[in-house]
C-alpha atoms as a PDB file:
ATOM      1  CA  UNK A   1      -3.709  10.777  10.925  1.00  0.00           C
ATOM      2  CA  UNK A   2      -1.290   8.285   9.523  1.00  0.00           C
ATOM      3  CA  UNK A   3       1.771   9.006   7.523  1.00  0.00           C
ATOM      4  CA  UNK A   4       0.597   6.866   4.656  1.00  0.00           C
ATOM      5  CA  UNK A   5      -3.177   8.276   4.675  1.00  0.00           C
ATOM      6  CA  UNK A   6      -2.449   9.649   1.286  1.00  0.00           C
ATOM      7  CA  UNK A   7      -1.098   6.036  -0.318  1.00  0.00           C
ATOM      8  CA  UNK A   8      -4.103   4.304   1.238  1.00  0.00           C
ATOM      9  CA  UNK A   9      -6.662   6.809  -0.361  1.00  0.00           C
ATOM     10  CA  UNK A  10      -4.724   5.907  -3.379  1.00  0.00           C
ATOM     11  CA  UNK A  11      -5.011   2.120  -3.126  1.00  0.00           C
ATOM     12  CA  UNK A  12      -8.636   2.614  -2.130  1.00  0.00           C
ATOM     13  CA  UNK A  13      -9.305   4.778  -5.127  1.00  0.00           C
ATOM     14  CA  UNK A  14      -7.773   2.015  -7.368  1.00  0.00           C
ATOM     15  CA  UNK A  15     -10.457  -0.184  -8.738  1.00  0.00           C
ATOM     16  CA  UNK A  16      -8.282  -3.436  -9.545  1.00  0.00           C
ATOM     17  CA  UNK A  17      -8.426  -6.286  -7.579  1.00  0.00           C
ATOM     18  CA  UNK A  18      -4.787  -6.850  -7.184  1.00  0.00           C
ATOM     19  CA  UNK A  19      -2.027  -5.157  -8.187  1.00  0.00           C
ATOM     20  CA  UNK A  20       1.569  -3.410  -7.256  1.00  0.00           C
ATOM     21  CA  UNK A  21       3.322  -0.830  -7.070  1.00  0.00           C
ATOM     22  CA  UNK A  22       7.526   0.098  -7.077  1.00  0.00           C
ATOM     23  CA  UNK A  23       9.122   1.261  -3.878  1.00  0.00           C
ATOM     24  CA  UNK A  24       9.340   4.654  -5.875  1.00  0.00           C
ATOM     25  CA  UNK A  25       5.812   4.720  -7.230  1.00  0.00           C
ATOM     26  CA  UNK A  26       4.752   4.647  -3.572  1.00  0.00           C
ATOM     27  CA  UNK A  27       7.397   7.098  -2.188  1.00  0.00           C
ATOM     28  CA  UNK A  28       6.042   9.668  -4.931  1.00  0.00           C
ATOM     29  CA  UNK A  29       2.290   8.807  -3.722  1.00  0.00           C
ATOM     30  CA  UNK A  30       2.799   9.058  -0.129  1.00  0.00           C
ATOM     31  CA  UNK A  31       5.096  12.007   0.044  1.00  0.00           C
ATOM     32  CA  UNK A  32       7.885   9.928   1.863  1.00  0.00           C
ATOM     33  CA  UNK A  33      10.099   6.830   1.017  1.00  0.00           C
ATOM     34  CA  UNK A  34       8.885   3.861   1.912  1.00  0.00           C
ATOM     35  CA  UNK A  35      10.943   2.433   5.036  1.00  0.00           C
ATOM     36  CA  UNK A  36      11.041  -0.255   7.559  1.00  0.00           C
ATOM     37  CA  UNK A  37       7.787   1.472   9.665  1.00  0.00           C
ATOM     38  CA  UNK A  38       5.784   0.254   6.795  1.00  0.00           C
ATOM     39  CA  UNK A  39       5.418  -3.204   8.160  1.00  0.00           C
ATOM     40  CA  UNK A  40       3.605  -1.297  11.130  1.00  0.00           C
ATOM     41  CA  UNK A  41       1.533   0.742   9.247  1.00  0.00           C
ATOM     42  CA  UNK A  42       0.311  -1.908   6.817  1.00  0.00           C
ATOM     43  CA  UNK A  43      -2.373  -2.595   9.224  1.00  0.00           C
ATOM     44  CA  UNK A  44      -4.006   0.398   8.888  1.00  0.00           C
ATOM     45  CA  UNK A  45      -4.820  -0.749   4.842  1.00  0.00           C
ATOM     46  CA  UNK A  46      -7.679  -3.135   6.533  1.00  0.00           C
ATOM     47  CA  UNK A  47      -9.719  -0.292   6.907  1.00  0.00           C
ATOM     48  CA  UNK A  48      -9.658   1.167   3.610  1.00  0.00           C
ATOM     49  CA  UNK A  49     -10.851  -2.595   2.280  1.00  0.00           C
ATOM     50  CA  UNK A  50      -7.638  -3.368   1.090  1.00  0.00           C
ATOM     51  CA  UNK A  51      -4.594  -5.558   2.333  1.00  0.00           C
ATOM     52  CA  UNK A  52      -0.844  -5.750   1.860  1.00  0.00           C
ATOM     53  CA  UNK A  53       0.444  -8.764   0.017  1.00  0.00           C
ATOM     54  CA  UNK A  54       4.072  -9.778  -0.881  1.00  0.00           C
ATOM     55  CA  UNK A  55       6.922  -7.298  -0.359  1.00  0.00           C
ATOM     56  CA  UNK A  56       9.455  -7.885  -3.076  1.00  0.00           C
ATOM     57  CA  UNK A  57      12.861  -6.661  -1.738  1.00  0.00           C
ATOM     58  CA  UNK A  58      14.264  -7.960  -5.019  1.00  0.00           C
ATOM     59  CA  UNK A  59      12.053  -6.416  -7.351  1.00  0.00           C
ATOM     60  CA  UNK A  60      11.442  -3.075  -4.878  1.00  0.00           C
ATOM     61  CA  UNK A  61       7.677  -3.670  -4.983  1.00  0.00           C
ATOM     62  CA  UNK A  62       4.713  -4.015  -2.993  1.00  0.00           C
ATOM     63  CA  UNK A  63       1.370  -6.181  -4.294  1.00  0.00           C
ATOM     64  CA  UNK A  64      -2.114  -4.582  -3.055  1.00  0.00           C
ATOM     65  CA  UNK A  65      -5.327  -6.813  -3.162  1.00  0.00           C
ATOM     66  CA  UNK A  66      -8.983  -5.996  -2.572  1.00  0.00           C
ATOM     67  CA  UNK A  67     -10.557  -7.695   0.309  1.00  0.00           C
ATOM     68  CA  UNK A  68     -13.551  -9.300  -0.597  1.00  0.00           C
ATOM     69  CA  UNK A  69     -15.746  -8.708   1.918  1.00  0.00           C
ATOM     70  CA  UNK A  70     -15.625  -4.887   2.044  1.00  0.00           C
END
């Protein structure tokens, strides 16, 4: 059981192909604020068909995209 299981349901559960979500957003989805173990835990996304893109430290967001071949 991962930390982020319930941000990853959440991703999975989101039918757009790419999208992204604030720092906060995710904080208030997962139950936790998003910190530096993240980059770790990304990986796990694979499984749920989805992938990590760009990690705006600027703008405090993430971007999300579908994989195609899931």
């Amino acid at each position: 059981m991962s930390k982020y299981d319930s941000l990853w349901a959440h991703i999975q559960q989101d039918g757009r192909a790419q999208f992204k979500l604030t720092f906060d957003e995710i904080a208030q989805i997962a139950g936790l604020p998003l910190d530096h173990s993240f980059l770790t835990y990304r990986k796990e996304l694979l499984a749920y068909g989805c992938r990590v893109g760009k990690i705006s430290m600027k703008e405090q967001t993430v971007a999300f995209e579908r994989i195609e071949d899931a």
